[in-house]
N, C-alpha and C. Protein backbone atom coordinates (compact mmCIF):
# COMPACT_ATOMS: atom_id res chain seq x y z
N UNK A 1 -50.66 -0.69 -15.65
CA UNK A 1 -50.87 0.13 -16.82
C UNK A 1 -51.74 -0.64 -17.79
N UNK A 2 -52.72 0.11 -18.20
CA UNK A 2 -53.65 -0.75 -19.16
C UNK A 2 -53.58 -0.16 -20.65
N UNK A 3 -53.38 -1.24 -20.80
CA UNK A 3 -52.81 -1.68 -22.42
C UNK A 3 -53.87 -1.20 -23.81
N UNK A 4 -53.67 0.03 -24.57
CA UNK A 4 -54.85 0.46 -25.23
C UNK A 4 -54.30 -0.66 -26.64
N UNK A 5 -55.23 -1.19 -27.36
CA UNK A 5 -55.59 -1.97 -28.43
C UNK A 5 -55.90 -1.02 -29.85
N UNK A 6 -55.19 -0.74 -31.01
CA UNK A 6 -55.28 0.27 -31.40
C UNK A 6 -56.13 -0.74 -33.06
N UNK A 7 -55.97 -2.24 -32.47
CA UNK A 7 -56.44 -2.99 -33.53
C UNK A 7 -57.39 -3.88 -32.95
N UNK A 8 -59.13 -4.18 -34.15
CA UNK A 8 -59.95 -4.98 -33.24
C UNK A 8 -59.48 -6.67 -33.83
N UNK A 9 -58.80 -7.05 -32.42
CA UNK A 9 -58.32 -8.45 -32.85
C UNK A 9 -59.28 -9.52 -32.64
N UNK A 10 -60.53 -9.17 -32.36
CA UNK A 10 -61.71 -10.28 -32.21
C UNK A 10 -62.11 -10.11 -33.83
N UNK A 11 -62.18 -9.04 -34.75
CA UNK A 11 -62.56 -9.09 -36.03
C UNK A 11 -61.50 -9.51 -36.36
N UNK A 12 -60.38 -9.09 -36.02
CA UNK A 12 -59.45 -9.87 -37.10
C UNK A 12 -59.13 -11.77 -37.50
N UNK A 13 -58.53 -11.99 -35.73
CA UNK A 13 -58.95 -13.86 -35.67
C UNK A 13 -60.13 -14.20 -36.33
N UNK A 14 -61.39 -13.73 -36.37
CA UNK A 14 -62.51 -13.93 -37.01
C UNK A 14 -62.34 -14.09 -38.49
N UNK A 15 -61.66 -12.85 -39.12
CA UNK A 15 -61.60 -13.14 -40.17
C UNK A 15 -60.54 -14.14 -40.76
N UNK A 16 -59.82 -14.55 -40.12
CA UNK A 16 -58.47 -15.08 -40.33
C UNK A 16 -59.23 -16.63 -40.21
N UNK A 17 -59.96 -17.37 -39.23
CA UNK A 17 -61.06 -18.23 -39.29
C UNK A 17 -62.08 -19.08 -40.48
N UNK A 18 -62.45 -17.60 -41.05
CA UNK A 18 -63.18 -17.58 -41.90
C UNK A 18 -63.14 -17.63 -42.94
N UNK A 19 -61.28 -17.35 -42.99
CA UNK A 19 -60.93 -17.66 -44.21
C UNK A 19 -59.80 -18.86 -44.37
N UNK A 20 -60.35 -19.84 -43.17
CA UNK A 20 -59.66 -21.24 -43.22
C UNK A 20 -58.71 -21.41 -42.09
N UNK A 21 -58.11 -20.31 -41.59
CA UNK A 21 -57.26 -20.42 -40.20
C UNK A 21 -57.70 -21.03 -39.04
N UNK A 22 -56.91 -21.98 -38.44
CA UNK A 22 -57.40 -22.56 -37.45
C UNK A 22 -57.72 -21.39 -36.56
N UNK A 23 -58.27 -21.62 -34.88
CA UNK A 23 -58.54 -20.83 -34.02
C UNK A 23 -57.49 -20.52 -33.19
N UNK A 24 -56.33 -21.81 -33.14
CA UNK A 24 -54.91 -20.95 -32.60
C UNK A 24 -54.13 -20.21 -33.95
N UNK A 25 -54.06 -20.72 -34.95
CA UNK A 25 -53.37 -19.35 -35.83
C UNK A 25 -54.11 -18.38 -35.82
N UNK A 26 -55.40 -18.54 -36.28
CA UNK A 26 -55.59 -16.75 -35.96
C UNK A 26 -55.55 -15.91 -34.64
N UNK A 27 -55.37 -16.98 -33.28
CA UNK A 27 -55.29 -15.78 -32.65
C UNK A 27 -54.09 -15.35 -32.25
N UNK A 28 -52.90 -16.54 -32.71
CA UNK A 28 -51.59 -16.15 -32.72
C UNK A 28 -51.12 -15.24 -33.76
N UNK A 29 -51.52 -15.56 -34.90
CA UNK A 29 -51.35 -14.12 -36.25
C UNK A 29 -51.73 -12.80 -35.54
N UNK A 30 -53.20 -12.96 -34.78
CA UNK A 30 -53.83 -11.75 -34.33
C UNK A 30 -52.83 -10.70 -32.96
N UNK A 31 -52.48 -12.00 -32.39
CA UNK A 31 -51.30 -11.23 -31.77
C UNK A 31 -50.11 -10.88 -32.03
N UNK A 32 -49.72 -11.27 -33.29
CA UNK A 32 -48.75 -10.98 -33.51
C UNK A 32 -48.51 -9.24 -34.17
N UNK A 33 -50.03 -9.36 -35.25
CA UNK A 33 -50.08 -8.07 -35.82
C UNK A 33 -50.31 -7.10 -34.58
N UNK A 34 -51.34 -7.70 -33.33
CA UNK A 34 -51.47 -6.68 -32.51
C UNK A 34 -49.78 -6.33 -31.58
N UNK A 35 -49.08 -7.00 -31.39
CA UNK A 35 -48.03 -6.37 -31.00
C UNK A 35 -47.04 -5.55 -31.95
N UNK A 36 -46.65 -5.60 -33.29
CA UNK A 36 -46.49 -4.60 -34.30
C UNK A 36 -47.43 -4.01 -34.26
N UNK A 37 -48.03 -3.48 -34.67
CA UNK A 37 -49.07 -2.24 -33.85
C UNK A 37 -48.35 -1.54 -32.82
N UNK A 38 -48.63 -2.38 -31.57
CA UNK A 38 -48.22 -1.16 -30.48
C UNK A 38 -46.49 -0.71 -30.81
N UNK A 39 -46.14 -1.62 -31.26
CA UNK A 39 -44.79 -1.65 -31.33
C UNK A 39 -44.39 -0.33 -31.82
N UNK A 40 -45.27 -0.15 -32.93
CA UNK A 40 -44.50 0.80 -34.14
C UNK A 40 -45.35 1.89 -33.39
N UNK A 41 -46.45 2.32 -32.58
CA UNK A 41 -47.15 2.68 -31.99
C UNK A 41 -46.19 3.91 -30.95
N UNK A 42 -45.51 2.59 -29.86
CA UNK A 42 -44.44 2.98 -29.16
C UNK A 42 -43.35 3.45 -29.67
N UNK A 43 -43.18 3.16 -30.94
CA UNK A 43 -41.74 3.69 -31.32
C UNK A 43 -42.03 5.32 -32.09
N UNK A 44 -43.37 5.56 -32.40
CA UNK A 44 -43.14 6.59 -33.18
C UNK A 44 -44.13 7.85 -31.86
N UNK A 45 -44.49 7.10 -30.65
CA UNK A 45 -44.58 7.89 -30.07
C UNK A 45 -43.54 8.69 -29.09
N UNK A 46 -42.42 7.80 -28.84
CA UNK A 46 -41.06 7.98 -28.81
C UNK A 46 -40.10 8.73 -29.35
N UNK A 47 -40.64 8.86 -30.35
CA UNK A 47 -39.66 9.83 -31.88
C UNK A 47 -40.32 10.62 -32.33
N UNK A 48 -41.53 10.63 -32.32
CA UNK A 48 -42.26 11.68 -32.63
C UNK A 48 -42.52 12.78 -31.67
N UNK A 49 -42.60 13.87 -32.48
CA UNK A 49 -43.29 14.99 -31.51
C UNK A 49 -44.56 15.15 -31.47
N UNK A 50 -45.03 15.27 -29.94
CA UNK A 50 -46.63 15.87 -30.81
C UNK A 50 -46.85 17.39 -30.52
N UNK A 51 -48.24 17.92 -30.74
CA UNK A 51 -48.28 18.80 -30.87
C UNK A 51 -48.12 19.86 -30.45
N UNK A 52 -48.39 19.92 -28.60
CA UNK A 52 -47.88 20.58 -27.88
C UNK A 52 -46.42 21.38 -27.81
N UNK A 53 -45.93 19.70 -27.67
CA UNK A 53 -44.29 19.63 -27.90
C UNK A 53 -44.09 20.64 -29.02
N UNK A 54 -44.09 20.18 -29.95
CA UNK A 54 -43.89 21.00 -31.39
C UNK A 54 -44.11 22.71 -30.96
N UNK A 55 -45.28 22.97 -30.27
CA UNK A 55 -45.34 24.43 -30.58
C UNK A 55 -44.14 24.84 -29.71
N UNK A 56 -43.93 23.97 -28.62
CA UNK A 56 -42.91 24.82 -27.93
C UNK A 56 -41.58 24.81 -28.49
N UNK A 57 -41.37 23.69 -29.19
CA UNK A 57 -40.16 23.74 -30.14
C UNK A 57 -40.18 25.17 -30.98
N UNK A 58 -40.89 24.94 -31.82
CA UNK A 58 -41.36 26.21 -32.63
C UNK A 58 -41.08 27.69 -32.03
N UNK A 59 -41.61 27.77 -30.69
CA UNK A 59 -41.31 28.83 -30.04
C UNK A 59 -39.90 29.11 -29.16
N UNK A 60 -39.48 28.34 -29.45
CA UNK A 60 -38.03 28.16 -28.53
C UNK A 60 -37.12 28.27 -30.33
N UNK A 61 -37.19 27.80 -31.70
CA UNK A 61 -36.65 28.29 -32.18
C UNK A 61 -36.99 29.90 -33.06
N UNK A 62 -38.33 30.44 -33.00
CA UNK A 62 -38.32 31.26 -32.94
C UNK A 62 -37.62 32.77 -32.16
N UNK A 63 -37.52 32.34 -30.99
CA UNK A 63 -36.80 32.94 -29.73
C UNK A 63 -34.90 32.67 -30.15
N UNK A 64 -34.83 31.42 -30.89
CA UNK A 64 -33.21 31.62 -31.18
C UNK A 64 -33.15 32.04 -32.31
N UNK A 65 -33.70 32.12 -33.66
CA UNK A 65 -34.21 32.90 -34.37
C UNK A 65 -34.35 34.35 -34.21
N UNK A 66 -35.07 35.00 -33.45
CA UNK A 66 -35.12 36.45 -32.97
C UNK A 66 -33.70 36.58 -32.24
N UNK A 67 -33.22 35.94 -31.61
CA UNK A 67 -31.58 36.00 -31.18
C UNK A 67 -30.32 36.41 -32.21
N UNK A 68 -30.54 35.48 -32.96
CA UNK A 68 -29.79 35.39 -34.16
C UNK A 68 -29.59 36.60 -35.38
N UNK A 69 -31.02 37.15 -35.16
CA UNK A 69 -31.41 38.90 -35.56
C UNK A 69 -30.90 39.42 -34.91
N UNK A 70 -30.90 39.80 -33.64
CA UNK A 70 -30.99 40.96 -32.86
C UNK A 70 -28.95 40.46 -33.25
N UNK A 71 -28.28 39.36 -33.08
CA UNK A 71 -26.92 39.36 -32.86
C UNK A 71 -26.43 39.76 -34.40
N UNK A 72 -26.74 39.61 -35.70
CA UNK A 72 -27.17 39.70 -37.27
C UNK A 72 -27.10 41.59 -37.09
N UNK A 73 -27.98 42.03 -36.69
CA UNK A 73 -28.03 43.32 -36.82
C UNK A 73 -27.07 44.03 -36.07
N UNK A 74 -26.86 43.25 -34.30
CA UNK A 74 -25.65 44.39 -34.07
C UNK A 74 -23.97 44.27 -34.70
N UNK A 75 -24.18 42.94 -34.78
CA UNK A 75 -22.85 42.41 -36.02
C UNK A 75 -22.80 43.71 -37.20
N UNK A 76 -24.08 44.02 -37.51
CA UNK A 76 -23.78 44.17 -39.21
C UNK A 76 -23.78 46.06 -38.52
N UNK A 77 -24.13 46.31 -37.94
CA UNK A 77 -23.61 47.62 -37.16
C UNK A 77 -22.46 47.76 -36.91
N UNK A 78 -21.70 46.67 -36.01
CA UNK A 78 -20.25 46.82 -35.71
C UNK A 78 -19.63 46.63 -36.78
N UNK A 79 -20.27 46.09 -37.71
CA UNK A 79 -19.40 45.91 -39.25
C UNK A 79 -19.14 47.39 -39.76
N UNK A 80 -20.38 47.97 -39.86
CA UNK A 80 -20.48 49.26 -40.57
C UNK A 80 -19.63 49.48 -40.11
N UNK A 81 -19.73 49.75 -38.72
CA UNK A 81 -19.17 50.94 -37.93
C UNK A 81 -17.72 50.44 -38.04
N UNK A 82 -17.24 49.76 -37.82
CA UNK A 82 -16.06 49.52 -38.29
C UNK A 82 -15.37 49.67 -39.75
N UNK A 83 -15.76 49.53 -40.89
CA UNK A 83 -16.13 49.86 -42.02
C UNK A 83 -16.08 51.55 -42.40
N UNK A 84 -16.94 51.56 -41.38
CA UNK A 84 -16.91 53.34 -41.98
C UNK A 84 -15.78 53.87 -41.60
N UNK A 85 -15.15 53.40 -39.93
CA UNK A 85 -14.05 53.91 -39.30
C UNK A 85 -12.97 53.49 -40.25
N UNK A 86 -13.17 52.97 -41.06
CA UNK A 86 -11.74 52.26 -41.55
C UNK A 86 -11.42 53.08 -42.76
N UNK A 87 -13.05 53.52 -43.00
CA UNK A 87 -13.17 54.36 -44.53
C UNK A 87 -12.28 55.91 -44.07
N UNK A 88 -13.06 56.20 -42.99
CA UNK A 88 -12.18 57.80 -42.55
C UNK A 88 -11.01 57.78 -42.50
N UNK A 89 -10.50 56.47 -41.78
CA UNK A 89 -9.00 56.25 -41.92
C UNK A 89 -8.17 56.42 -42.97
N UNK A 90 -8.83 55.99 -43.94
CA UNK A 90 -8.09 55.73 -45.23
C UNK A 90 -8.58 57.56 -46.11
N UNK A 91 -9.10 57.52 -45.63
CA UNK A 91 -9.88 59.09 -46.39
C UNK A 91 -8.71 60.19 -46.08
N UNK A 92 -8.43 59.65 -44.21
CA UNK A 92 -7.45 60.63 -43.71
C UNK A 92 -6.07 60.85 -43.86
N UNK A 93 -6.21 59.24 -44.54
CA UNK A 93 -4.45 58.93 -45.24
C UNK A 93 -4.61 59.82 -46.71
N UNK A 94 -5.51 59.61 -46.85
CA UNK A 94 -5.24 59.76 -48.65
C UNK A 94 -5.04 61.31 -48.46
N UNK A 95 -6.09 62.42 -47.73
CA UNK A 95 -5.47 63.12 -47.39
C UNK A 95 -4.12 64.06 -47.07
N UNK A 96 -3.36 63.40 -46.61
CA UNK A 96 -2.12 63.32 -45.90
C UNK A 96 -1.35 62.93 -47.02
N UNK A 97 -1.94 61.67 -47.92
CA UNK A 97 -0.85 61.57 -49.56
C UNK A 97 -1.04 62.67 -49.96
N UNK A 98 -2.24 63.41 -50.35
CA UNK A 98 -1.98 64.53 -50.85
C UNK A 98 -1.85 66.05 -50.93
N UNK A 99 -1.65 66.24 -49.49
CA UNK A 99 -1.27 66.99 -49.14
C UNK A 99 0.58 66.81 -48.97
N UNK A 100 0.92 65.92 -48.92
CA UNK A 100 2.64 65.64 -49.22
C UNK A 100 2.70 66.09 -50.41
N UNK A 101 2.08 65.59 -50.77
CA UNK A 101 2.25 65.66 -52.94
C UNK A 101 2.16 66.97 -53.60
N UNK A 102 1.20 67.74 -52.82
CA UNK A 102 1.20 69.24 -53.04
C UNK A 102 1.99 69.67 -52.71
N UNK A 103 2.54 69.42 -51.47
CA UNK A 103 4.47 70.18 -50.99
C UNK A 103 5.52 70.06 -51.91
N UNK A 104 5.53 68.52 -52.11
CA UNK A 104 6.84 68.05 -53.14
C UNK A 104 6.34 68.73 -54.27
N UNK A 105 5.09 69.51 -54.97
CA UNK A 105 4.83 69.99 -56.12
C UNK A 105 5.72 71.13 -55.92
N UNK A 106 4.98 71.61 -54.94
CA UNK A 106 5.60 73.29 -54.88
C UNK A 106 6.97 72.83 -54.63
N UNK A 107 7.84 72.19 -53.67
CA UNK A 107 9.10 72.52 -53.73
C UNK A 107 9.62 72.34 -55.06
N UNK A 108 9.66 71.49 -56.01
CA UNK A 108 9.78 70.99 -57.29
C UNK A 108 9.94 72.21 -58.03
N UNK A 109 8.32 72.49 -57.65
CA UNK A 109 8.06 73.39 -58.75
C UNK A 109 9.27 75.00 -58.65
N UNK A 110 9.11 74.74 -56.69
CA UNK A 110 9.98 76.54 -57.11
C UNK A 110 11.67 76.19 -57.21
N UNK A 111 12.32 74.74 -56.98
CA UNK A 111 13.33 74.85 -57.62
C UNK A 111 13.26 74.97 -59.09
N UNK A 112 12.29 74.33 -59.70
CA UNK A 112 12.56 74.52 -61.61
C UNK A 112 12.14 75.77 -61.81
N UNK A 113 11.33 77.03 -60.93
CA UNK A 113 11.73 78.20 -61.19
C UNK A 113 12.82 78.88 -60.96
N UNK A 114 13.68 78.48 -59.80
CA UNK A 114 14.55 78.76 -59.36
C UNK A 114 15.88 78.63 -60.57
N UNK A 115 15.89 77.10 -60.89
CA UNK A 115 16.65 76.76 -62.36
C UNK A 115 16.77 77.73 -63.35
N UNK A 116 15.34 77.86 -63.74
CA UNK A 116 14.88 78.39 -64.99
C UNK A 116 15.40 80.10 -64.53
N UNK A 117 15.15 80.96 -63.34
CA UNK A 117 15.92 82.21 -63.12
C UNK A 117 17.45 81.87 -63.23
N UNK A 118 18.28 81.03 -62.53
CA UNK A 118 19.40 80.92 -62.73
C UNK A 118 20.02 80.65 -64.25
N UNK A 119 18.99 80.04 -64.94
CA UNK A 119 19.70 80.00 -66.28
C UNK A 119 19.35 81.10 -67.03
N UNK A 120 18.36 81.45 -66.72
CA UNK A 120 18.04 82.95 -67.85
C UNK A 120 18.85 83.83 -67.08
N UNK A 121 19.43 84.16 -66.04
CA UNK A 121 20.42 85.03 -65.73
C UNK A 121 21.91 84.90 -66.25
N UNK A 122 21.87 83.34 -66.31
CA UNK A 122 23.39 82.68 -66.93
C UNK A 122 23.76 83.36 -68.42
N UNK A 123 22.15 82.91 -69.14
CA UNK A 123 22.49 83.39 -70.42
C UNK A 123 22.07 85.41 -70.48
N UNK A 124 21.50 85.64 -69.76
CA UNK A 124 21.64 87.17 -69.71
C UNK A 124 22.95 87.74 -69.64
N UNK A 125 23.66 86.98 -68.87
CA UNK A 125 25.15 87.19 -68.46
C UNK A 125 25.98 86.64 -70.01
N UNK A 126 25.68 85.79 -70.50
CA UNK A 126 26.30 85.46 -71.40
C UNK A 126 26.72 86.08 -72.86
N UNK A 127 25.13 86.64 -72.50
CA UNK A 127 24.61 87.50 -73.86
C UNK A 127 24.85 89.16 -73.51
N UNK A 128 25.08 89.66 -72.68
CA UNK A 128 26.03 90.77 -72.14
C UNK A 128 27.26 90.52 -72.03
N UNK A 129 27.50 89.31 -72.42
CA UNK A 129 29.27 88.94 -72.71
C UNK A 129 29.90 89.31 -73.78
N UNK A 130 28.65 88.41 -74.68
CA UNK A 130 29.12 88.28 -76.12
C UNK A 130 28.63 89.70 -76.58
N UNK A 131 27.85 90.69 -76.21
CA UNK A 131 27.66 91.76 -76.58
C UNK A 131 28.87 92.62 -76.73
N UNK A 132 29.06 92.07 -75.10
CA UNK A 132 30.30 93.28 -74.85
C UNK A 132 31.90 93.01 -76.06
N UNK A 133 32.07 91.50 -76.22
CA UNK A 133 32.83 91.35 -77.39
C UNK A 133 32.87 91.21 -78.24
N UNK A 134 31.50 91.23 -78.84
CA UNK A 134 30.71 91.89 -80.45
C UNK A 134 30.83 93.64 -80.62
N UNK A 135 31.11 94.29 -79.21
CA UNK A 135 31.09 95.72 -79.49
C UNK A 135 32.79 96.29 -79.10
N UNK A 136 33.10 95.34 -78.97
CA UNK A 136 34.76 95.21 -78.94
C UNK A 136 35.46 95.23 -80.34
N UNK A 137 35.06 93.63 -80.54
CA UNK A 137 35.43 93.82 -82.41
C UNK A 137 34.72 94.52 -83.39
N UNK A 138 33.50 95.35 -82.86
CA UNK A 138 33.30 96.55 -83.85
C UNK A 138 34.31 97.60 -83.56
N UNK A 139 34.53 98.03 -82.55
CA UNK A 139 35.16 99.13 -82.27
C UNK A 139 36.69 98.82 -82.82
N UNK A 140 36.96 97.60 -82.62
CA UNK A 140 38.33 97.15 -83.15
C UNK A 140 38.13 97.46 -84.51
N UNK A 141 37.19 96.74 -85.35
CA UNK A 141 37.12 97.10 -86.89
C UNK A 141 37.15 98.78 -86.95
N UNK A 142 36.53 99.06 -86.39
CA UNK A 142 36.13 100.70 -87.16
C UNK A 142 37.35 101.29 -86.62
N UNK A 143 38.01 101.11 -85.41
CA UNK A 143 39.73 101.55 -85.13
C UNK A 143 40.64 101.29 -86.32
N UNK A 144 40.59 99.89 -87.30
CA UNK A 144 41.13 99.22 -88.25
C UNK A 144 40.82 99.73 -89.17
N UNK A 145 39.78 100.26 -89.56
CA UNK A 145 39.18 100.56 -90.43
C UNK A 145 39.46 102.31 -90.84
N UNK A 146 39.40 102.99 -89.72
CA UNK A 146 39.76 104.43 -89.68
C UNK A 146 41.37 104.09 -89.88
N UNK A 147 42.12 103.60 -89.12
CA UNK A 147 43.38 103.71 -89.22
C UNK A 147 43.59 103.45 -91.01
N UNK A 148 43.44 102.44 -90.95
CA UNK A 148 43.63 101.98 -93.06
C UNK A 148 43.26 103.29 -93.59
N UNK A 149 42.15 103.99 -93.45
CA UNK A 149 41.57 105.34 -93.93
C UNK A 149 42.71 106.62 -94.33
N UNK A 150 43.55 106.76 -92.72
CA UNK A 150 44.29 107.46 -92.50
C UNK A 150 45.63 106.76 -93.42
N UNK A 151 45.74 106.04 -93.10
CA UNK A 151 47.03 105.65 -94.05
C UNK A 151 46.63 105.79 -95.40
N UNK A 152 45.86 105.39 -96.21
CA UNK A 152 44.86 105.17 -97.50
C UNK A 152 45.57 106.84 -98.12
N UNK A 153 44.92 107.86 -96.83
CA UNK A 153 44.43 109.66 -96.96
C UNK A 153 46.31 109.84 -97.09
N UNK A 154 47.43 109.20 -95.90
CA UNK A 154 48.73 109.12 -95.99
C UNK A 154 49.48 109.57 -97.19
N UNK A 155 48.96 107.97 -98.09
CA UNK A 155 49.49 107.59 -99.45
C UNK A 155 48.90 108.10 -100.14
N UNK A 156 47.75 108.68 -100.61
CA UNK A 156 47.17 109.65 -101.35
C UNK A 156 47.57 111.07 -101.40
N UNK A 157 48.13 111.29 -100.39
CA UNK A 157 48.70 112.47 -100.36
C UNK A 157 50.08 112.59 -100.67
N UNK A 158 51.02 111.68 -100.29
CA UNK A 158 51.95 111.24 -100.43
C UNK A 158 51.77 110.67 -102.25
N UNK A 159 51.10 110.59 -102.94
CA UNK A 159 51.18 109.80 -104.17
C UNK A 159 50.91 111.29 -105.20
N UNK A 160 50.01 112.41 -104.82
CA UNK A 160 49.33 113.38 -105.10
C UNK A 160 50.57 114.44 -105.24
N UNK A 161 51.35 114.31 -104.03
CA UNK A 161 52.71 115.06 -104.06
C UNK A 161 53.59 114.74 -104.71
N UNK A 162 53.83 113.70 -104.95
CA UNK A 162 55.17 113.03 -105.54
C UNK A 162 55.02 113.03 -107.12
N UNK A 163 53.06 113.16 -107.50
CA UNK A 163 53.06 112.85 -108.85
C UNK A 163 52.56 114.64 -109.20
N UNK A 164 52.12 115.46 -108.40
CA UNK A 164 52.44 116.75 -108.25
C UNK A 164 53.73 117.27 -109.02
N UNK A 165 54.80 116.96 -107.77
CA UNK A 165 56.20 117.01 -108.11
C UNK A 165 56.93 116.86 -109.68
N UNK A 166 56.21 115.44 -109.95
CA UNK A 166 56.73 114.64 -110.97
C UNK A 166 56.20 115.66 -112.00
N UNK A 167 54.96 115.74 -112.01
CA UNK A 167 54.25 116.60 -113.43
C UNK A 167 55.12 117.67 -113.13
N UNK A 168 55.55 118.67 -112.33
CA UNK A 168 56.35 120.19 -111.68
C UNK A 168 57.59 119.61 -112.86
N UNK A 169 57.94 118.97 -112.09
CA UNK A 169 59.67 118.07 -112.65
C UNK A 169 59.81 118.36 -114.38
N UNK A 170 58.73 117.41 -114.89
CA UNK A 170 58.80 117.65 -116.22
C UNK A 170 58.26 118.56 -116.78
N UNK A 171 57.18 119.28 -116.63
CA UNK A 171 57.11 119.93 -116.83
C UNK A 171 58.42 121.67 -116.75
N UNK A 172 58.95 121.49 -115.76
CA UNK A 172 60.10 122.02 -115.89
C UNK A 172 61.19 121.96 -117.06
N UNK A 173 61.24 120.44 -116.84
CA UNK A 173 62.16 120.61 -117.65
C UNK A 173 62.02 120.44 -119.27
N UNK A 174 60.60 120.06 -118.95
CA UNK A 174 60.00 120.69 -120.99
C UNK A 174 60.13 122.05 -121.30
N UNK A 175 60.14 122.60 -120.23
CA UNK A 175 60.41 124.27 -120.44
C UNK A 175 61.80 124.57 -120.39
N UNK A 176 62.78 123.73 -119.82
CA UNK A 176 64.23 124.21 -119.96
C UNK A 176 64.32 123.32 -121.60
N UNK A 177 64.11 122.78 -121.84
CA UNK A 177 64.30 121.82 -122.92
C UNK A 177 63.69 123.10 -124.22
N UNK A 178 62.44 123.45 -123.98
CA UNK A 178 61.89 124.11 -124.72
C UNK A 178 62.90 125.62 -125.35
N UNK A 179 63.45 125.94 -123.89
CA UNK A 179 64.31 127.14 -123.96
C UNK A 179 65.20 127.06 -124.60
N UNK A 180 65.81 125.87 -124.18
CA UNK A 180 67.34 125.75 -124.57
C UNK A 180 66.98 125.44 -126.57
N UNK A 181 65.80 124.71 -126.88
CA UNK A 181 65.90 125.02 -128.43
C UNK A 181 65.44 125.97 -129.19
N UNK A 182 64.97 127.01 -128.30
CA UNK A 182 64.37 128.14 -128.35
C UNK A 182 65.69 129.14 -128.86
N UNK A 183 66.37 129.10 -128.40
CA UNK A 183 67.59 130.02 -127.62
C UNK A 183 68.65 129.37 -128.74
């Protein structure tokens, strides 16, 4: 394998010479820089990518990239779609709450009509009670009331006669009285 030189080490020992270096230091300096050189040479051709390389990298993460979409989008589909199914679900419950809720209304509702007939019949009944013994103690009064009348008409007649009588009485006997000083 032949060894590429990426540094000119005949200019360099030269200059290294020229500026007082013996002819073995500079060409030992010269090799030394020339092996750092390849060194770092080899190491970053090692670790480095070049360009080729690179595009196919590039295209290989593009390709997991476009993967990552295509799995991104059917994810976010099965999301929806799951999502939405979950929405009907709950749409179909809420539903179902309120359609219960409308039953328990109406039953509710037609027992507190039911109530509300039973008590307005209670007090219909009540108030045809108290009628009937509000037209009791009228009839009782005006029975009480006629009777007192009749007794009242009794003693009036009875008082009419007796004081009838009484005026008859003396008057009588102002006339025997009258006679007898007459006579």
């Amino acid at each position: 394998m032949k060894q590429v030189h990426y540094l000119d080490t005949l200019a360099v020992a030269k200059m290294l010479e020229k500026h007082g270096f013996s002819r073995e230091n500079s060409e030992g300096l010269t090799q030394c820089l020339a092996d750092v050189v390849s060194t770092t040479l080899e190491h970053q051709a090692r670790h480095m990518v070049m360009k080729p390389q690179q595009e196919i990298v590039v295209q290989q993460m593009m390709s997991e990239i476009s993967s990552v979409k295509k799995d991104m989008v059917l994810l976010q589909k099965t999301e929806f779609s799951t999502l939405r199914n979950e929405t009907e679900k709950q749409a179909l419950e809420i539903s179902q709450v309120k359609d219960m809720l409308q039953d328990e209304i109406i039953k509710i509702s037609g027992k507190i009509t039911l109530d509300i007939n039973l008590e307005r019949g209670r007090a219909l009944e009540a108030h045809a009670e108290n009628e009937k013994k509000l037209q009791q103690l009228h009839n009782k009064i005006e029975m009480e009331v006629a009777h007192l009348r009749t007794t009242y008409e009794q003693y009036r007649n009875d008082v009419f006669k007796y004081a009838a009588g009484t005026v008859l009485t003396c008057a009588g006997l102002c006339l025997g009285i009258i006679r007898m000083w007459s006579h």
